[in-house]
N, C-alpha and C. Protein backbone atom coordinates (compact mmCIF):
# COMPACT_ATOMS: atom_id res chain seq x y z
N UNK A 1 0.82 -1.20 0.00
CA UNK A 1 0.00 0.00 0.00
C UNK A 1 0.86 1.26 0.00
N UNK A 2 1.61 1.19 1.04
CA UNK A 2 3.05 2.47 1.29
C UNK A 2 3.44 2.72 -0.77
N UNK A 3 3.71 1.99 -1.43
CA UNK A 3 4.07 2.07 -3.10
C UNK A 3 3.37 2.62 -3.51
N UNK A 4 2.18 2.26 -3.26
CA UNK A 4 1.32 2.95 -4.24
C UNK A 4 0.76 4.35 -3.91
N UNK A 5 1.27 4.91 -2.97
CA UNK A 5 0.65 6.09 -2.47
C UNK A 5 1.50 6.85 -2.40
N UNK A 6 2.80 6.38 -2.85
CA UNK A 6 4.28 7.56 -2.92
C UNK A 6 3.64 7.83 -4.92
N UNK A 7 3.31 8.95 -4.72
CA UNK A 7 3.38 9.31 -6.24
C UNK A 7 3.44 10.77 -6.49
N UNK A 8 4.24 11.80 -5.02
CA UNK A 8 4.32 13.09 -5.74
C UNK A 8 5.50 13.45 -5.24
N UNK A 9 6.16 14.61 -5.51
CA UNK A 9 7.59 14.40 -5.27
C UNK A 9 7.33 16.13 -4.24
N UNK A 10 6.68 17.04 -4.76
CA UNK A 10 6.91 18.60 -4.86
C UNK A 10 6.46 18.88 -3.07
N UNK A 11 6.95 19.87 -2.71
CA UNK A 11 6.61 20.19 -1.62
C UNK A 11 5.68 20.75 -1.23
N UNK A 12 4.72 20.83 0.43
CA UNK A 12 3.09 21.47 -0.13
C UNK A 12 3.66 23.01 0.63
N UNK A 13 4.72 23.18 0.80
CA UNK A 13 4.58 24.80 1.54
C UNK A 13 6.19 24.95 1.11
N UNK A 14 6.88 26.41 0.56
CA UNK A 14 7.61 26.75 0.64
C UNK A 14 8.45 27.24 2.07
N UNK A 15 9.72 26.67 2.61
CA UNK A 15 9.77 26.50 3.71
C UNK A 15 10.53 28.12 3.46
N UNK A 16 10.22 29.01 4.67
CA UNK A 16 10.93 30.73 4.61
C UNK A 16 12.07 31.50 5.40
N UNK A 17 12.21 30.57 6.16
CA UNK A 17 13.11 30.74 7.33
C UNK A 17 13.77 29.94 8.14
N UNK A 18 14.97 30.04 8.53
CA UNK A 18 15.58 29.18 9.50
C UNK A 18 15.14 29.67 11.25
N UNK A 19 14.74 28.55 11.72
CA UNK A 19 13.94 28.80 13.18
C UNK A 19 15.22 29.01 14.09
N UNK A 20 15.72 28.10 14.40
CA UNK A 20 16.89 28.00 15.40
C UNK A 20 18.04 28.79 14.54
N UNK A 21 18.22 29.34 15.76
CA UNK A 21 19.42 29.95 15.68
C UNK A 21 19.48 31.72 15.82
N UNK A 22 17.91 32.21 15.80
CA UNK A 22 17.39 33.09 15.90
C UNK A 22 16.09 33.33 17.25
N UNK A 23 16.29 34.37 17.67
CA UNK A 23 15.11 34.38 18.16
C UNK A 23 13.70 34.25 18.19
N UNK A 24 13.56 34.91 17.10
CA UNK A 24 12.20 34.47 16.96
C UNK A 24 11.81 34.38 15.01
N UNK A 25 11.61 33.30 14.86
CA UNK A 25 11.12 32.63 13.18
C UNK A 25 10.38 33.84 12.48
N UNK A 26 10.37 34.31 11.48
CA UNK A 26 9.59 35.71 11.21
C UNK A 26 9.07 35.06 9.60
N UNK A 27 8.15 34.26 9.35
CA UNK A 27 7.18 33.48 8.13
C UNK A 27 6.58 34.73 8.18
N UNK A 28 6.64 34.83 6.78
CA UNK A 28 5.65 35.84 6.17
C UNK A 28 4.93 34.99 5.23
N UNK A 29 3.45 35.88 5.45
CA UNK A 29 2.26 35.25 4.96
C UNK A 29 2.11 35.16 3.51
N UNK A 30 2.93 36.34 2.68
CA UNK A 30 3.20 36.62 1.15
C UNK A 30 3.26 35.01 0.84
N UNK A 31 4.15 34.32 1.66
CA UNK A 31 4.80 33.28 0.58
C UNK A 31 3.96 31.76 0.73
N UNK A 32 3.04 31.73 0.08
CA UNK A 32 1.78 30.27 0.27
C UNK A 32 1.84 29.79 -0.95
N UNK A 33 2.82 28.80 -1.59
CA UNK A 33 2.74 28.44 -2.59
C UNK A 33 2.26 27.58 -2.46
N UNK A 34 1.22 26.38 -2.45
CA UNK A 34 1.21 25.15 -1.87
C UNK A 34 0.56 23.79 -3.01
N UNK A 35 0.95 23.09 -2.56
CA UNK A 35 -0.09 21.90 -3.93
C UNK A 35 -1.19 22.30 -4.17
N UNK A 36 -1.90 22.44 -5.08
CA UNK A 36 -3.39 22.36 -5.57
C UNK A 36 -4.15 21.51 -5.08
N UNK A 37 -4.84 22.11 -4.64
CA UNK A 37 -6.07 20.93 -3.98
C UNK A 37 -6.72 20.15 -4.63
N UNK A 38 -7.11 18.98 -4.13
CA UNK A 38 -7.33 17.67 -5.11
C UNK A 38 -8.90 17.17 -5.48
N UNK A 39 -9.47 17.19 -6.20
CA UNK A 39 -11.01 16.68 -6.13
C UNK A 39 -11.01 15.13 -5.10
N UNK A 40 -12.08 14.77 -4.94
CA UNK A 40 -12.25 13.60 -3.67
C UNK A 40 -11.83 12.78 -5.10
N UNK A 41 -11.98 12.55 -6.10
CA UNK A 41 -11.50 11.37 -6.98
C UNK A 41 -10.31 11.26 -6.96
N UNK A 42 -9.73 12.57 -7.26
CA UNK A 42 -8.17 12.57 -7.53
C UNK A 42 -7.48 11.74 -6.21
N UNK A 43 -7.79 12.08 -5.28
CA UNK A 43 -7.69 11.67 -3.80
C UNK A 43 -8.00 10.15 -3.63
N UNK A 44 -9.36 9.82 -4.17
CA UNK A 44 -9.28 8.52 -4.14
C UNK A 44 -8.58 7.96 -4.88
N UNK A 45 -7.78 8.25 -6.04
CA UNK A 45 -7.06 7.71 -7.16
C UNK A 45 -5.58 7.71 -6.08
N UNK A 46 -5.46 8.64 -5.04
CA UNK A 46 -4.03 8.59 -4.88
C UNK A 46 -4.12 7.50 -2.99
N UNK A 47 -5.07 6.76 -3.23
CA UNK A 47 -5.23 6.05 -1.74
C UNK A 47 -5.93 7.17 -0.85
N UNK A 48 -6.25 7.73 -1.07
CA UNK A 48 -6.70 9.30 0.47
C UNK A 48 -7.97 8.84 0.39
N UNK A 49 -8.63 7.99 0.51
CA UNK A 49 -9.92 8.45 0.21
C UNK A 49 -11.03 8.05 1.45
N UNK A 50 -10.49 8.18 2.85
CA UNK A 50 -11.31 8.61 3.92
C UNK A 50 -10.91 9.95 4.63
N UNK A 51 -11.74 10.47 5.35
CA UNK A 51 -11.56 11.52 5.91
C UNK A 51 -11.58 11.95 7.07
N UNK A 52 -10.68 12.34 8.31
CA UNK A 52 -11.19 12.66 9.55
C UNK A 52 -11.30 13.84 9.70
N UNK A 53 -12.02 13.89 10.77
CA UNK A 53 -12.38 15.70 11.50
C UNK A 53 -11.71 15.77 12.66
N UNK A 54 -10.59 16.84 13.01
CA UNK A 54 -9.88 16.72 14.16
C UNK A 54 -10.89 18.18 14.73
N UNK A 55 -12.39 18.12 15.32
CA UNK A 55 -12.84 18.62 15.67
C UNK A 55 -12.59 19.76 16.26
N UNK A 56 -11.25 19.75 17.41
CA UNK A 56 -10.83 20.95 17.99
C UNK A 56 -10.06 21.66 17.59
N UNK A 57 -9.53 21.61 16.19
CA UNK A 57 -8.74 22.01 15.29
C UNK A 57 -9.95 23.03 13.68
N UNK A 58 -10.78 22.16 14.17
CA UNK A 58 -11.91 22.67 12.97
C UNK A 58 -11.81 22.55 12.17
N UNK A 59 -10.77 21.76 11.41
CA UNK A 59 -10.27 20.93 10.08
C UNK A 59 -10.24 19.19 9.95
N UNK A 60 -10.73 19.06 8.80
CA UNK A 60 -10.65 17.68 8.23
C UNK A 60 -9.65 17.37 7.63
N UNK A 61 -9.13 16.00 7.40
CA UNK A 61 -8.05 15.60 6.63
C UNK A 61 -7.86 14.31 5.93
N UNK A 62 -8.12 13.97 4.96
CA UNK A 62 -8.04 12.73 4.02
C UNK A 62 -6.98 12.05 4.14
N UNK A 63 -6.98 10.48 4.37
CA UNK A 63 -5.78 9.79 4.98
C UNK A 63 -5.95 8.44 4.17
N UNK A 64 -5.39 7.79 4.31
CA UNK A 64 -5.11 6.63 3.45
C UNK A 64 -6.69 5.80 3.96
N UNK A 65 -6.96 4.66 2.37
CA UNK A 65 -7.89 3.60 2.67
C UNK A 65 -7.81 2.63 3.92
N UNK A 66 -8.53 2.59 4.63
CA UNK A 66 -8.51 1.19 5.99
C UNK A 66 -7.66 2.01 7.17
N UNK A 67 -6.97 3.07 7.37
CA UNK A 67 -6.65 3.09 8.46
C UNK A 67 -7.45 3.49 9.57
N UNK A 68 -7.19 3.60 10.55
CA UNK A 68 -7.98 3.41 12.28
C UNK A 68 -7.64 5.09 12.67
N UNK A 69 -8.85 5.38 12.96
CA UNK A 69 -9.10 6.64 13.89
C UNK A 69 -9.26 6.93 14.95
N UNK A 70 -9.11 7.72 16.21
CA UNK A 70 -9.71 8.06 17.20
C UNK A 70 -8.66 8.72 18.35
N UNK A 71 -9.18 8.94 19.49
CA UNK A 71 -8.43 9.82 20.21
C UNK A 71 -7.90 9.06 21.88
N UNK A 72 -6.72 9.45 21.86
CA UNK A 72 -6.12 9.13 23.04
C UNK A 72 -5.32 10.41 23.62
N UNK A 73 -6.37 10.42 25.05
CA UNK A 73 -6.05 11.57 26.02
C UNK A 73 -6.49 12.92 25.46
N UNK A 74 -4.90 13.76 24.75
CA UNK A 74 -5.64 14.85 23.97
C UNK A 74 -5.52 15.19 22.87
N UNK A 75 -4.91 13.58 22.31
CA UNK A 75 -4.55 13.10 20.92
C UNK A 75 -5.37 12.76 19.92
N UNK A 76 -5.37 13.11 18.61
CA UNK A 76 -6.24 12.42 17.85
C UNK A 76 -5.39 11.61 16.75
N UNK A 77 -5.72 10.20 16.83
CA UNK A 77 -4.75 9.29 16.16
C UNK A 77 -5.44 8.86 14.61
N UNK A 78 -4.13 8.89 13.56
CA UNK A 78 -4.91 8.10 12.42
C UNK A 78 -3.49 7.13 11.89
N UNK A 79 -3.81 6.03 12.38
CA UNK A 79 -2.42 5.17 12.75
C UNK A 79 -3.02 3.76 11.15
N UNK A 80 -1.72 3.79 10.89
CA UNK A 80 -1.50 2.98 9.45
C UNK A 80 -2.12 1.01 10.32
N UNK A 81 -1.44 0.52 11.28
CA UNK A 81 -1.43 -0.56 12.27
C UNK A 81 -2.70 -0.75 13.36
N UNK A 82 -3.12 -1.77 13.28
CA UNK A 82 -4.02 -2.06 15.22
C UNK A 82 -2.35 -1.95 15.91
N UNK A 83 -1.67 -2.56 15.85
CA UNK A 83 -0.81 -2.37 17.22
C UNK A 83 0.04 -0.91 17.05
N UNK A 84 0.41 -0.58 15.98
CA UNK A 84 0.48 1.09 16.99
C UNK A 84 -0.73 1.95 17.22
N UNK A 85 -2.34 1.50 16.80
CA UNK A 85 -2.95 2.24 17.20
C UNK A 85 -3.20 1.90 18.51
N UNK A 86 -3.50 0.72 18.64
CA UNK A 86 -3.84 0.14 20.62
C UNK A 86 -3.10 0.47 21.55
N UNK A 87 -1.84 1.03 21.27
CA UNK A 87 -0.90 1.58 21.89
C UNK A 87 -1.23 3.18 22.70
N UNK A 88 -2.16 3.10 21.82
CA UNK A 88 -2.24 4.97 22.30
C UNK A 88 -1.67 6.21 22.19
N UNK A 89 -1.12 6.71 22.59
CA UNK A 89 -0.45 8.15 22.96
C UNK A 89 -0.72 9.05 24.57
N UNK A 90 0.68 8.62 24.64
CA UNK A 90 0.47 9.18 26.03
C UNK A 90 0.36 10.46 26.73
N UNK A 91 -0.37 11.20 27.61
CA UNK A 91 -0.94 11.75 28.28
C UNK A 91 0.69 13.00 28.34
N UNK A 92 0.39 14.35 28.72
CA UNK A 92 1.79 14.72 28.93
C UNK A 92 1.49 15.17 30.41
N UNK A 93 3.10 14.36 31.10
CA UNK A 93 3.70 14.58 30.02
C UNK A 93 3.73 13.02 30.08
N UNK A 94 4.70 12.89 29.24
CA UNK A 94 4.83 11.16 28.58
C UNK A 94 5.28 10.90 26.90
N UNK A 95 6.39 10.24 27.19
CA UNK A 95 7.02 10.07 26.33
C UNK A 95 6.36 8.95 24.62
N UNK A 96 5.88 9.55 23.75
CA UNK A 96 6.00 8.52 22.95
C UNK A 96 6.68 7.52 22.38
N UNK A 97 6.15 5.97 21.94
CA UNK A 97 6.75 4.89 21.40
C UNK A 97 7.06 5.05 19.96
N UNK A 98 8.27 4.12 19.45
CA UNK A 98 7.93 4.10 18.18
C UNK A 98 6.85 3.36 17.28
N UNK A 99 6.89 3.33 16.18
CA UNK A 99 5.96 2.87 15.50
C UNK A 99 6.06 2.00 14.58
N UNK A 100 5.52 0.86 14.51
CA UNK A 100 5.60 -0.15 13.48
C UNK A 100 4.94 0.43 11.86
N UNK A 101 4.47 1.10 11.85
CA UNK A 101 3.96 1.75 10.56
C UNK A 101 3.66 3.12 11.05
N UNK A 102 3.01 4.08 9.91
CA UNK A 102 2.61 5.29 9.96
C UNK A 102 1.69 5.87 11.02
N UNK A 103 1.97 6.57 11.19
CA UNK A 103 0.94 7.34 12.45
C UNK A 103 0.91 8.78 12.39
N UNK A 104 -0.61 9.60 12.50
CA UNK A 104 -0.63 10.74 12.31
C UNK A 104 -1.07 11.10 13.81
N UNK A 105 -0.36 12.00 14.27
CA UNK A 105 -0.66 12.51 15.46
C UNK A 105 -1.28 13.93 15.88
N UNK A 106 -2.32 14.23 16.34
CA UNK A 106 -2.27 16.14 16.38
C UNK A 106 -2.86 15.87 18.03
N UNK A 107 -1.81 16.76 18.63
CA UNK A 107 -2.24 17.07 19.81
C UNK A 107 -1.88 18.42 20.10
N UNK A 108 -3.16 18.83 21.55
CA UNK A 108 -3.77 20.30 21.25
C UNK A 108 -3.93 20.41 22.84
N UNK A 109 -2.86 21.71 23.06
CA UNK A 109 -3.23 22.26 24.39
C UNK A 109 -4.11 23.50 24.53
N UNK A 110 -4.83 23.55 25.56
CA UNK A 110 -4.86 25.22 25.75
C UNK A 110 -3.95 25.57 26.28
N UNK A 111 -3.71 26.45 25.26
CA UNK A 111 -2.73 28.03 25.80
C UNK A 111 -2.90 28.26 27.20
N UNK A 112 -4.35 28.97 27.58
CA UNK A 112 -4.23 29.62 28.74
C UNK A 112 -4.33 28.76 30.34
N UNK A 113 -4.47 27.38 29.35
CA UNK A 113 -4.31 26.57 30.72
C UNK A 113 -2.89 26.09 31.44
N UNK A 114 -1.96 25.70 29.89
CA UNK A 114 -0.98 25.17 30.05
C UNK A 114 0.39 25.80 29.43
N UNK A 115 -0.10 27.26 28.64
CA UNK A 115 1.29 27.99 28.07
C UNK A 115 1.05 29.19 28.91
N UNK A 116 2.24 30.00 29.08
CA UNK A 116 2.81 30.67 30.04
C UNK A 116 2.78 32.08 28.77
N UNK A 117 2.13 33.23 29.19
CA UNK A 117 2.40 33.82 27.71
C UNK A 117 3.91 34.38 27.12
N UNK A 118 4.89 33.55 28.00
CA UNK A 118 6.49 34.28 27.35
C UNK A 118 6.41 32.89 26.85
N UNK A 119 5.69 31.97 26.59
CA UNK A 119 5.87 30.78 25.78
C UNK A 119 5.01 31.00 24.12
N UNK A 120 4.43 32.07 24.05
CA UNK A 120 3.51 32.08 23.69
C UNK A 120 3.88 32.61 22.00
N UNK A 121 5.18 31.89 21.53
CA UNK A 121 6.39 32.37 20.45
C UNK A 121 6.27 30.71 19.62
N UNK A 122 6.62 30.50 18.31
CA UNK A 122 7.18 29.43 18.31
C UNK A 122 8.52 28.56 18.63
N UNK A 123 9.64 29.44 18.74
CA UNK A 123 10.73 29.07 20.21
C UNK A 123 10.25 27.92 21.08
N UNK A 124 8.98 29.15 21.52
CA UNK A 124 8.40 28.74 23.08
C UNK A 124 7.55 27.41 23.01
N UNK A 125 6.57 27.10 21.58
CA UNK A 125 6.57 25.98 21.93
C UNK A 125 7.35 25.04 21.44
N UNK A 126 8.26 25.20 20.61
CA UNK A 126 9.09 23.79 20.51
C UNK A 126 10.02 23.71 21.46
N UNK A 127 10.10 24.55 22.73
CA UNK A 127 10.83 24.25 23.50
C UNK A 127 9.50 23.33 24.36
N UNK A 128 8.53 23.77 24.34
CA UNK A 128 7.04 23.44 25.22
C UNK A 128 7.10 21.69 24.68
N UNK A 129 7.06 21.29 23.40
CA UNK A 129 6.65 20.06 22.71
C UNK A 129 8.99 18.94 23.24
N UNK A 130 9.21 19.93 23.01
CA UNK A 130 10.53 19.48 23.46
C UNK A 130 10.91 18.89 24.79
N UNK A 131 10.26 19.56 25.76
CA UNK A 131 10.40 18.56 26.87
C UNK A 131 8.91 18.12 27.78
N UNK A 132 8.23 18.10 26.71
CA UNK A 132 7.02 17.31 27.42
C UNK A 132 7.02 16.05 26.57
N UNK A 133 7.50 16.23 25.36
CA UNK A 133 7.42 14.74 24.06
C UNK A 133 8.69 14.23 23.84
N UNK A 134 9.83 15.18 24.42
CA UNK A 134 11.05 14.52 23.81
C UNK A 134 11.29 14.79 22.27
N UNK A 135 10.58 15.76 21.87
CA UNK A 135 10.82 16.21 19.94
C UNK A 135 12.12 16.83 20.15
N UNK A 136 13.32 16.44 19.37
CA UNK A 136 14.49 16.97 19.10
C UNK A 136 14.92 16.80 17.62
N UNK A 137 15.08 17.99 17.42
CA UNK A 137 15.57 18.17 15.76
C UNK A 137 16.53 19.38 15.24
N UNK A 138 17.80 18.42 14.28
CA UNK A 138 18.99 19.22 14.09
C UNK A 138 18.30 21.10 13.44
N UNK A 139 19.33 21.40 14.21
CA UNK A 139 18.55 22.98 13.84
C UNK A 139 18.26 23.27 12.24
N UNK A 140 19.22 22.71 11.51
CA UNK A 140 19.03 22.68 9.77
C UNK A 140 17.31 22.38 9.21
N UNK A 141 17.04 20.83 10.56
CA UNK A 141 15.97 20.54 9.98
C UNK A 141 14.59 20.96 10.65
N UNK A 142 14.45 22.56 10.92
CA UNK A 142 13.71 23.44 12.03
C UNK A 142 13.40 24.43 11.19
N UNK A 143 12.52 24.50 10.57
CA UNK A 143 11.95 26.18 8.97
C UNK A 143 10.77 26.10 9.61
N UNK A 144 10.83 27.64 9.34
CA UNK A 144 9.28 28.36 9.55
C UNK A 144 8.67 28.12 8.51
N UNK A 145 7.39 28.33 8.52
CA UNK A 145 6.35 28.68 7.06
C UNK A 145 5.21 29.17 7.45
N UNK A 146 4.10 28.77 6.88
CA UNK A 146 2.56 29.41 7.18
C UNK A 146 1.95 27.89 7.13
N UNK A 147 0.95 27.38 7.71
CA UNK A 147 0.26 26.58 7.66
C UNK A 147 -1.22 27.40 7.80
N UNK A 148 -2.28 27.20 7.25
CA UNK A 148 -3.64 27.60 7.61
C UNK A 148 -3.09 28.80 7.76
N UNK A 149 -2.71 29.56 7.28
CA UNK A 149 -2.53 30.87 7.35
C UNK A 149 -1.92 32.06 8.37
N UNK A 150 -1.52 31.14 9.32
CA UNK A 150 -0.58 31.35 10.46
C UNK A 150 0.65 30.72 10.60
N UNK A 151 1.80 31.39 10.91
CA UNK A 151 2.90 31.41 10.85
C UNK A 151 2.82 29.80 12.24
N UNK A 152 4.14 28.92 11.53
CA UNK A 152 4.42 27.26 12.08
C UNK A 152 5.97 27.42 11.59
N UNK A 153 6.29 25.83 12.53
CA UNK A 153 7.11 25.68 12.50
C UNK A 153 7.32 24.38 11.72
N UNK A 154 8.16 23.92 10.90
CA UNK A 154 7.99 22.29 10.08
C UNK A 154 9.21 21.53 10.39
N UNK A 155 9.31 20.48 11.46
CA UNK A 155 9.91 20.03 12.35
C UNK A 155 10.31 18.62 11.88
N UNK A 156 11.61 18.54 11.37
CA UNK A 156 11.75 16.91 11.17
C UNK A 156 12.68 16.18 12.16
N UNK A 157 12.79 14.98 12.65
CA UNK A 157 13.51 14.47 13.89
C UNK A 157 13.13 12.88 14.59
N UNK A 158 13.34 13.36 15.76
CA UNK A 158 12.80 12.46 16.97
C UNK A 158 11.59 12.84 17.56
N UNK A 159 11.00 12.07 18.08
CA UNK A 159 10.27 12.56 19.07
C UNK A 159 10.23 11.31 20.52
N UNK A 160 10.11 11.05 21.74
CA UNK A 160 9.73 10.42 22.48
C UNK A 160 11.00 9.39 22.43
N UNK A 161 10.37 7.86 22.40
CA UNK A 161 12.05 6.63 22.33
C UNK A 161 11.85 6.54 20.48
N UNK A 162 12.61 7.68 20.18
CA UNK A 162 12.45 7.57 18.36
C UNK A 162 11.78 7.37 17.89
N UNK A 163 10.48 7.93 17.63
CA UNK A 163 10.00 7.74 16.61
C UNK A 163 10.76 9.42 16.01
N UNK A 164 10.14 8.40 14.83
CA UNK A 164 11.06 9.14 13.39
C UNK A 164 9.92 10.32 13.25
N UNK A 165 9.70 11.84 13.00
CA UNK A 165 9.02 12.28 12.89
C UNK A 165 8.80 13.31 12.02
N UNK A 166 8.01 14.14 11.08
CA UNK A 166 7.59 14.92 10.85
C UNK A 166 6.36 16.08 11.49
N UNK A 167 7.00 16.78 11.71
CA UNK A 167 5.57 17.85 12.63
C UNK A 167 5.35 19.37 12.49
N UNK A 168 4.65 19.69 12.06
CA UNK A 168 4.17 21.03 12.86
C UNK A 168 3.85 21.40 13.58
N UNK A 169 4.26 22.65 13.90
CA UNK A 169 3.85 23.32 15.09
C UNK A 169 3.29 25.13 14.85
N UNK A 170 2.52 25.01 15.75
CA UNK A 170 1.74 26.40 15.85
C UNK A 170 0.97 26.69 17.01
N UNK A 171 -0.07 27.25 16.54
CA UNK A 171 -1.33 28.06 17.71
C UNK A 171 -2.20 28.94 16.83
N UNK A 172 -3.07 28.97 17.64
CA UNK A 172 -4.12 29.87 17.03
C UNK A 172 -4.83 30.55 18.25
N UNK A 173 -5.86 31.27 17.85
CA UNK A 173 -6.02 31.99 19.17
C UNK A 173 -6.32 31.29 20.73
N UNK A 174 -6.85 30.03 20.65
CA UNK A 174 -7.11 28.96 21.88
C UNK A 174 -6.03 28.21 22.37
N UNK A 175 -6.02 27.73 20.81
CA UNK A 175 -4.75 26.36 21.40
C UNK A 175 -3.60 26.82 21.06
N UNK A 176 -2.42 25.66 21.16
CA UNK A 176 -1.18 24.95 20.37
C UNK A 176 -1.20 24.21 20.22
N UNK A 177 -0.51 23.60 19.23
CA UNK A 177 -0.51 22.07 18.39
C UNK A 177 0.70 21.71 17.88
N UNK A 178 0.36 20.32 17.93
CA UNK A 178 1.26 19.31 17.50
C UNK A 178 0.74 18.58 16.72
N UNK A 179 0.79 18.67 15.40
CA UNK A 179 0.62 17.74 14.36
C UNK A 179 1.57 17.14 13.46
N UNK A 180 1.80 15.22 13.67
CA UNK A 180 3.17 14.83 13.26
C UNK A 180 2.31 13.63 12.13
N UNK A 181 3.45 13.06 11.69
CA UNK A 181 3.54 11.87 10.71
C UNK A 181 4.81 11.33 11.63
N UNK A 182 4.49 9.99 12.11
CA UNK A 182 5.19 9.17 12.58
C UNK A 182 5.72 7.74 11.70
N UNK A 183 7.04 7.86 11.79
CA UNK A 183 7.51 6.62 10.64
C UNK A 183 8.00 5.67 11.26
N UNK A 184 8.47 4.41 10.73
CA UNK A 184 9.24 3.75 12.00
C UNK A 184 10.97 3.59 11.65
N UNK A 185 10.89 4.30 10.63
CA UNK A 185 12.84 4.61 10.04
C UNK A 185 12.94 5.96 9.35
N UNK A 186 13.91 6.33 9.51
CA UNK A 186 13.84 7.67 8.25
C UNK A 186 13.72 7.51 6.71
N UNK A 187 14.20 6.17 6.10
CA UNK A 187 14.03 6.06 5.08
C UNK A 187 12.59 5.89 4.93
N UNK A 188 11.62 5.43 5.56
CA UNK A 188 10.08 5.40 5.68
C UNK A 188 9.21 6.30 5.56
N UNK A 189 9.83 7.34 6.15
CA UNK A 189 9.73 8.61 6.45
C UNK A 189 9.44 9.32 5.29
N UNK A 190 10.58 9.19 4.75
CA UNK A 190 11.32 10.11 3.32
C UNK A 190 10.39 8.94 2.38
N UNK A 191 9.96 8.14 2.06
CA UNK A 191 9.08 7.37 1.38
C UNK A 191 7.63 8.11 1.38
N UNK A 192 7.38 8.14 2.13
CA UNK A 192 5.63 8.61 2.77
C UNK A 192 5.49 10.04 2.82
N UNK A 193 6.31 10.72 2.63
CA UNK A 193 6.70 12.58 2.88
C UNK A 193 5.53 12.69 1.18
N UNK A 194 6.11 12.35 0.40
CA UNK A 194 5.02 12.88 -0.64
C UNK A 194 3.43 12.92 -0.48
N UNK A 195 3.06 11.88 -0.23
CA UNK A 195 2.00 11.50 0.83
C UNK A 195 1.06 12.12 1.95
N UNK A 196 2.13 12.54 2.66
CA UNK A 196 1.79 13.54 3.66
C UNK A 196 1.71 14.67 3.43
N UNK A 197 2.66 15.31 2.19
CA UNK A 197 2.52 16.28 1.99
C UNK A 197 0.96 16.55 0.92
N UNK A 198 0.33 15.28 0.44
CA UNK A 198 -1.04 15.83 0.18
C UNK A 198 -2.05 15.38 0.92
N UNK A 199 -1.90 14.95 1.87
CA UNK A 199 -2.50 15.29 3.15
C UNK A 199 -2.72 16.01 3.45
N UNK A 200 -1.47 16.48 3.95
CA UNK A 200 -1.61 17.86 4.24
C UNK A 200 -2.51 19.16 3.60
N UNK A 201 -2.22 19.17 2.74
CA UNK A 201 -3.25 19.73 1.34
C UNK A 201 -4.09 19.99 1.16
N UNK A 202 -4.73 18.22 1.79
CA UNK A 202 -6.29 18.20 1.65
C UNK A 202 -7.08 19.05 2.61
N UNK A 203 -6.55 19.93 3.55
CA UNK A 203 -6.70 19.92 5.09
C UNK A 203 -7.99 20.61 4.35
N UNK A 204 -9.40 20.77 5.25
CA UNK A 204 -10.06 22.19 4.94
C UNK A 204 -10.80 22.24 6.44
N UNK A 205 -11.59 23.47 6.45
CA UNK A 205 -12.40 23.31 7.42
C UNK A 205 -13.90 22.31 7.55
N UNK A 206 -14.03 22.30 8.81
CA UNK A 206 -14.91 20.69 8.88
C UNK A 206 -16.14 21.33 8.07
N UNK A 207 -17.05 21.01 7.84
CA UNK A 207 -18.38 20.92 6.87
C UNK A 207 -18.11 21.19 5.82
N UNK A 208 -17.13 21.78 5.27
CA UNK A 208 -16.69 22.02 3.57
C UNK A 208 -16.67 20.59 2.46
């Protein structure tokens, strides 16, 4: 299934900035080049062709045929496996496992419950997702961009006891988030990145 669903190469966001190494990431909104959005056929032609609603996010997202949905703690999982989905995702703080296949992760704090407002930077939360998840990633592989129209961070690395990861990071006026693609090698990773990146793509808001 992983074969047949690697079929695009191009990236869905022009990445604008180097995060680390600076104080604070400065994505400007000018630059949204992103894949073209796909009709539900095209989508079903490329394996995408179910859809979840990450409700507290207010966006849907098209994910591969047969995989498993649902939420653990304050996670919402769309895991490729039953055994990395039965596994869960743990509570923070708490370290994540790796993964025998793909796993999409988005987890969502409130701000005003659990960010501090000098956290309230993207710095602040990948330092926030950094030692509550264990996400560590070489500063090279740490670029700003825009996601949904607000300035993120696009995070490739570790997270937890290795898993291999891809993630964004952001906020919006309630929350912060963590939304990853979990691999179980980097070459897996770098396999499925086309993939994800029209995933990603597909994102829209829920009833659309």
């Amino acid at each position: 299934m992983r074969a047949g669903l690697v079929v695009l190469t191009s990236s869905l966001l022009v990445l604008v900035a180097t995060a680390c190494g600076s104080s604070a990431p400065t994505p400007t909104a000018v630059l949204t080049p992103t894949l073209a959005p796909l009709s539900s056929s095209a989508l079903e032609e490329l394996g995408l062709s179910e859809t979840y609603a990450f409700s507290s996010m207010g966006f849907s997202m098209a994910h591969p045929t047969g995989w498993l949905t649902g939420v653990s703690f304050r996670t919402n999982i769309i895991s490729e496996l039953e055994e990395d989905h039965s596994k869960g995702f743990p509570n923070t703080p708490g370290i994540p496992r790796p993964t025998k296949g793909y796993q999409v992760t988005l987890t969502v704090l409130s701000k005003d419950v659990y960010l501090k407002r000098s956290a309230r930077n993207l710095d602040g939360l990948l330092s926030r997702w950094a030692s509550g998840y264990g996400l560590k990633a070489p500063d090279e592989s740490v670029q700003a961009q825009m996601f949904r129209g607000t300035p993120a961070l696009r995070v490739t690395g570790t997270m937890g006891f290795n898993r291999i990861v891809n993630c964004l990071i952001g906020q919006n006026e309630e929350f912060a988030y963590l939304l990853c693609l979990g691999a179980p090698t980097e070459m897996a990773l770098a396999e499925f990145t086309p993939t994800w990146e029209r995933m990603l793509a597909s994102i829209k808001p829920v009833g659309e």
